[in-house]
Protein backbone atom coordinates (compact mmCIF):
# COMPACT_ATOMS: atom_id res chain seq x y z
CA UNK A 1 13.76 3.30 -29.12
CA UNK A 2 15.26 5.04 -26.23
CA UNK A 3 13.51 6.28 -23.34
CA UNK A 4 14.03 8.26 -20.14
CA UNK A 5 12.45 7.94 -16.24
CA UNK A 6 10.46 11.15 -15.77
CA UNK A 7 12.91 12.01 -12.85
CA UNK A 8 15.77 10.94 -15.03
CA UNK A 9 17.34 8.30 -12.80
CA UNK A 10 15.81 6.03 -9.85
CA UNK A 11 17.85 7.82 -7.23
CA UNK A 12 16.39 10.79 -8.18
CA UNK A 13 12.91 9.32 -7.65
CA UNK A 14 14.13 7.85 -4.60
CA UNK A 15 15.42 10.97 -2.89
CA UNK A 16 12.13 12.87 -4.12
CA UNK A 17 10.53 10.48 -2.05
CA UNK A 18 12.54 11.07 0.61
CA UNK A 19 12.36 14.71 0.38
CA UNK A 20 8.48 14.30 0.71
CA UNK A 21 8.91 12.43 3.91
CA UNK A 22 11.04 14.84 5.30
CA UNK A 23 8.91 17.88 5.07
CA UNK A 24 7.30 17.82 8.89
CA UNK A 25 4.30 20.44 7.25
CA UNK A 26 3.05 17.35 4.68
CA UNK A 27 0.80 14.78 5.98
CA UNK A 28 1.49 11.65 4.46
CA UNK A 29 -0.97 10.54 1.76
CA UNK A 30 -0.83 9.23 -1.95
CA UNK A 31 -1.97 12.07 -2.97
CA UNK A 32 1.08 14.06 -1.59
CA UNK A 33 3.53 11.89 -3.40
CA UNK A 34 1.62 11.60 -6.28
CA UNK A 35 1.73 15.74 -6.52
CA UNK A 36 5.41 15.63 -5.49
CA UNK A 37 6.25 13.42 -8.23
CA UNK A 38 4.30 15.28 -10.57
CA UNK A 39 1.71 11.68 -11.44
CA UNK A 40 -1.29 10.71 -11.08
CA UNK A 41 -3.08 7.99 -8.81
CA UNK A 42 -3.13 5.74 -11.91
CA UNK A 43 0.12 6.16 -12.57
CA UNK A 44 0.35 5.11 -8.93
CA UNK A 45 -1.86 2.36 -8.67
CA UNK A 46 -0.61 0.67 -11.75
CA UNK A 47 3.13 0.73 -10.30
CA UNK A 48 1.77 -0.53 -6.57
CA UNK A 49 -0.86 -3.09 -7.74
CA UNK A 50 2.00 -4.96 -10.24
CA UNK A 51 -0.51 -3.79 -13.35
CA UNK A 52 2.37 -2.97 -14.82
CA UNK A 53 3.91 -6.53 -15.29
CA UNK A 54 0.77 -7.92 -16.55
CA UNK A 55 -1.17 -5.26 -18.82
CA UNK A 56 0.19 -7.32 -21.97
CA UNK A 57 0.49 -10.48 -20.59
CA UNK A 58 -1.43 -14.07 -21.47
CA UNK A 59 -3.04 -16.28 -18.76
CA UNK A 60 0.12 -18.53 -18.38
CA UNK A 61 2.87 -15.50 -18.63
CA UNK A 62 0.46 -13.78 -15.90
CA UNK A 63 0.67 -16.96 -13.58
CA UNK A 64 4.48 -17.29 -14.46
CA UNK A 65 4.71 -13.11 -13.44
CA UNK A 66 2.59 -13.49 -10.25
CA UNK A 67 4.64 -16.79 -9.18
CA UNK A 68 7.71 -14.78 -9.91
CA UNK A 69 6.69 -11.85 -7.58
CA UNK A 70 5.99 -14.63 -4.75
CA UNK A 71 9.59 -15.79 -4.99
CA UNK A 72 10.72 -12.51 -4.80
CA UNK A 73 9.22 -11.31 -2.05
CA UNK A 74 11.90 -12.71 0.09
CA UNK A 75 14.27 -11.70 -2.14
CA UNK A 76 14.65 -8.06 -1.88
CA UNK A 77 18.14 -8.56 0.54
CA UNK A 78 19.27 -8.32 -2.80
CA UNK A 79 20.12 -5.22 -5.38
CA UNK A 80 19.55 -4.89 -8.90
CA UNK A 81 22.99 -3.98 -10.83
CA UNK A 82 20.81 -1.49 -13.35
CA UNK A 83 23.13 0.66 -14.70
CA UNK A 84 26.23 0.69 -17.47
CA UNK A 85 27.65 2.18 -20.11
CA UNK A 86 26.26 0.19 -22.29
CA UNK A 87 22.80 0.98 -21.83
CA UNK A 88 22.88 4.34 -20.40
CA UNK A 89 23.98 7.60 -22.49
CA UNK A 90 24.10 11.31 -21.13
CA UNK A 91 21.93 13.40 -23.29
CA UNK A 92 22.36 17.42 -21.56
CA UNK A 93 21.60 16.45 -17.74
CA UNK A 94 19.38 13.52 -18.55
CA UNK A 95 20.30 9.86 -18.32
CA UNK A 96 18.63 7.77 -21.69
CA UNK A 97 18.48 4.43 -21.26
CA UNK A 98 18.61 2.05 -24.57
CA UNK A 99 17.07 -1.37 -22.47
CA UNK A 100 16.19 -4.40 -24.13
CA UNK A 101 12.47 -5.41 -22.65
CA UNK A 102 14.49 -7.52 -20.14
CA UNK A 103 15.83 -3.97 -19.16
CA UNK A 104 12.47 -1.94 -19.37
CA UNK A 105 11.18 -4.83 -17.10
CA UNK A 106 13.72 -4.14 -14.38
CA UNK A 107 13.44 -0.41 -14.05
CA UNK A 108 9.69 -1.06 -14.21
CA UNK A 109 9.40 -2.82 -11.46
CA UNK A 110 12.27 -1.31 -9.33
CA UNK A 111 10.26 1.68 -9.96
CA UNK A 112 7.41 -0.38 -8.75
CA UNK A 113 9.43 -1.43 -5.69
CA UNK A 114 10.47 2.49 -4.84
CA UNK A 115 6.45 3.25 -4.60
CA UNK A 116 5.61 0.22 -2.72
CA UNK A 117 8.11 1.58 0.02
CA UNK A 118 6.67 4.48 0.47
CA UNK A 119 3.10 3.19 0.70
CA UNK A 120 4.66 1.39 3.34
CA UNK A 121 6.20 4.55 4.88
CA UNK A 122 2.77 6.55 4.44
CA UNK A 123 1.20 3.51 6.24
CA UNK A 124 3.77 3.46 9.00
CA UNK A 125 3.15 7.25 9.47
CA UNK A 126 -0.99 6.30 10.08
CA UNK A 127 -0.14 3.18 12.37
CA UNK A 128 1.62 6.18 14.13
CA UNK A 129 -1.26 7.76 15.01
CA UNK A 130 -3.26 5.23 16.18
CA UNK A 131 -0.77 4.37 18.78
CA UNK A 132 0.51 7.94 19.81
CA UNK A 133 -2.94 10.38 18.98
CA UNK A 134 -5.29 10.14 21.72
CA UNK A 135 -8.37 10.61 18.63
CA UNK A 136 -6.86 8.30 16.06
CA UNK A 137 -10.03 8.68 13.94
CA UNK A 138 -8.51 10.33 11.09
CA UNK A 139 -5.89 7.40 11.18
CA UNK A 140 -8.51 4.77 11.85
CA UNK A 141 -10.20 6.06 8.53
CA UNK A 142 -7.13 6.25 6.41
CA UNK A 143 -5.96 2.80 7.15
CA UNK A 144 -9.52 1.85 6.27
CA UNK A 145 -10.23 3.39 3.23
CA UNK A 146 -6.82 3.72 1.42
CA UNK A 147 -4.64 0.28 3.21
CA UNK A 148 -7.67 -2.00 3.10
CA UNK A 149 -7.56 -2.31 7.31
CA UNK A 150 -10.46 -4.64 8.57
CA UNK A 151 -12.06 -4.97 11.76
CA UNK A 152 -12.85 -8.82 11.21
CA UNK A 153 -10.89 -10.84 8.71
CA UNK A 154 -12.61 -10.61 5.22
CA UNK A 155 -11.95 -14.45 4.90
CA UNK A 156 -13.85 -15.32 7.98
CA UNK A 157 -16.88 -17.46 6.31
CA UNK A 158 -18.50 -17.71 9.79
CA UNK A 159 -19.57 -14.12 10.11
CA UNK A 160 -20.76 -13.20 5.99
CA UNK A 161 -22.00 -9.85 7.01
CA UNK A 162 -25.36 -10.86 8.94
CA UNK A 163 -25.87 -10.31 12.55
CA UNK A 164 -25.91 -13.46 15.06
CA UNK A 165 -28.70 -15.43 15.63
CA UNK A 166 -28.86 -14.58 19.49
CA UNK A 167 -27.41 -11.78 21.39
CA UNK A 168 -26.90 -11.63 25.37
CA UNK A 169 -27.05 -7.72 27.34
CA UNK A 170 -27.02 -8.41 31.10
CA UNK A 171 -28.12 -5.49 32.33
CA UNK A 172 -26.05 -4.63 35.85
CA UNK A 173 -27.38 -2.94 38.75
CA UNK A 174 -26.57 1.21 39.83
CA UNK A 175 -24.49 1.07 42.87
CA UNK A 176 -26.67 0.93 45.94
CA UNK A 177 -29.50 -0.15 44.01
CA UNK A 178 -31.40 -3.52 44.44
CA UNK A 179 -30.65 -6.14 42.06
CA UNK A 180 -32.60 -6.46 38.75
CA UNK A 181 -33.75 -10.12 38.04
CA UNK A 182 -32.74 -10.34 34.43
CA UNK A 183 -33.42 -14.25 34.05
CA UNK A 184 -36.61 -12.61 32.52
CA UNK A 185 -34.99 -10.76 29.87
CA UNK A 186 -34.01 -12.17 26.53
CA UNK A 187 -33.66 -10.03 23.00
CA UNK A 188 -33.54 -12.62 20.26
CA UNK A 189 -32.58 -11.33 16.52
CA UNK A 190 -33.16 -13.36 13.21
């Protein structure tokens, strides 16, 4: 069974992209790109989050998959060699791919990798903000909501959400004022 990217080749989707970036009236967002490329966030998340490569998978050919993604994170100085003759045929003015699985896995997750860069790119356009706004709040909440952006590290074990057994305000004095003794104030919290 033969079938065809929705953009009809990954160049296309990557200069789509590109276009979208361009355009200084869009404000970068998923949702932008996900209208621009005519998909949905699903579609988006499933490509982003490596669904993809383990919707029909077992246990041991997930933990094979996600060990394989590992490795290749510090592969991508390399290029996939996608195209041929032999597995590509002109149909009008779209390309149809006949791919083994081996195949459909490839242009799956090079499609995969194409929307990974630009989450990176929309994320890049927020960290932006925060550096060159002087109100970065819209930035401060995009980064939080949508790129998972902490204030603490979410594996610090030391903090678990509650409030610290005993907190310190030293209360300073207005100038020309006299001193305030504040050996006699304390605010303890349980």
């Amino acid at each position: 069974m033969a079938k065809r990217l929705k953009w009809g080749t990954l160049e296309e989707l990557d200069r789509l992209i590109k276009e979208y970036f361009a355009d200084e009236n869009e404000v970068a967002c998923v949702a932008g790109i996900c209208l621009k490329l005519d998909i949905n966030r699903d579609t988006w998340n499933y490509y982003t989050t490596n669904k993809w490569a383990t919707k029909r998978a077992t246990e041991e050919e997930t933990e094979a998959i996600e060990k394989d993604f590992e490795e290749q994170k510090h592969e991508d100085i390399f290029e996939d060699v996608l195209y041929s003759k032999d597995n590509m045929e002109v149909i009008g003015n779209n390309c149809v791919f006949t791919q083994s699985r081996a195949e459909n896995y490839t242009i799956k997750r090079l499609v995969s990798d194409i929307f990974k860069k630009a989450q990176l790119q929309i994320e890049y356009f927020y960290n932006k903000q925060l550096v060159y706004r002087d109100k970065p709040v819209g930035a401060i909440f995009y980064l939080k909501a949508q790129a998972g952006y902490r204030e603490t590290d979410s594996n610090d074990n030391n903090n678990n959400g509650s409030m610290p057994s005993k907190i310190t305000i030293q209360i300073m004095p207005a100038p020309n004022q006299p001193q305030i003794d504040t050996s006699k104030i304390s605010i303890k919290t349980e």
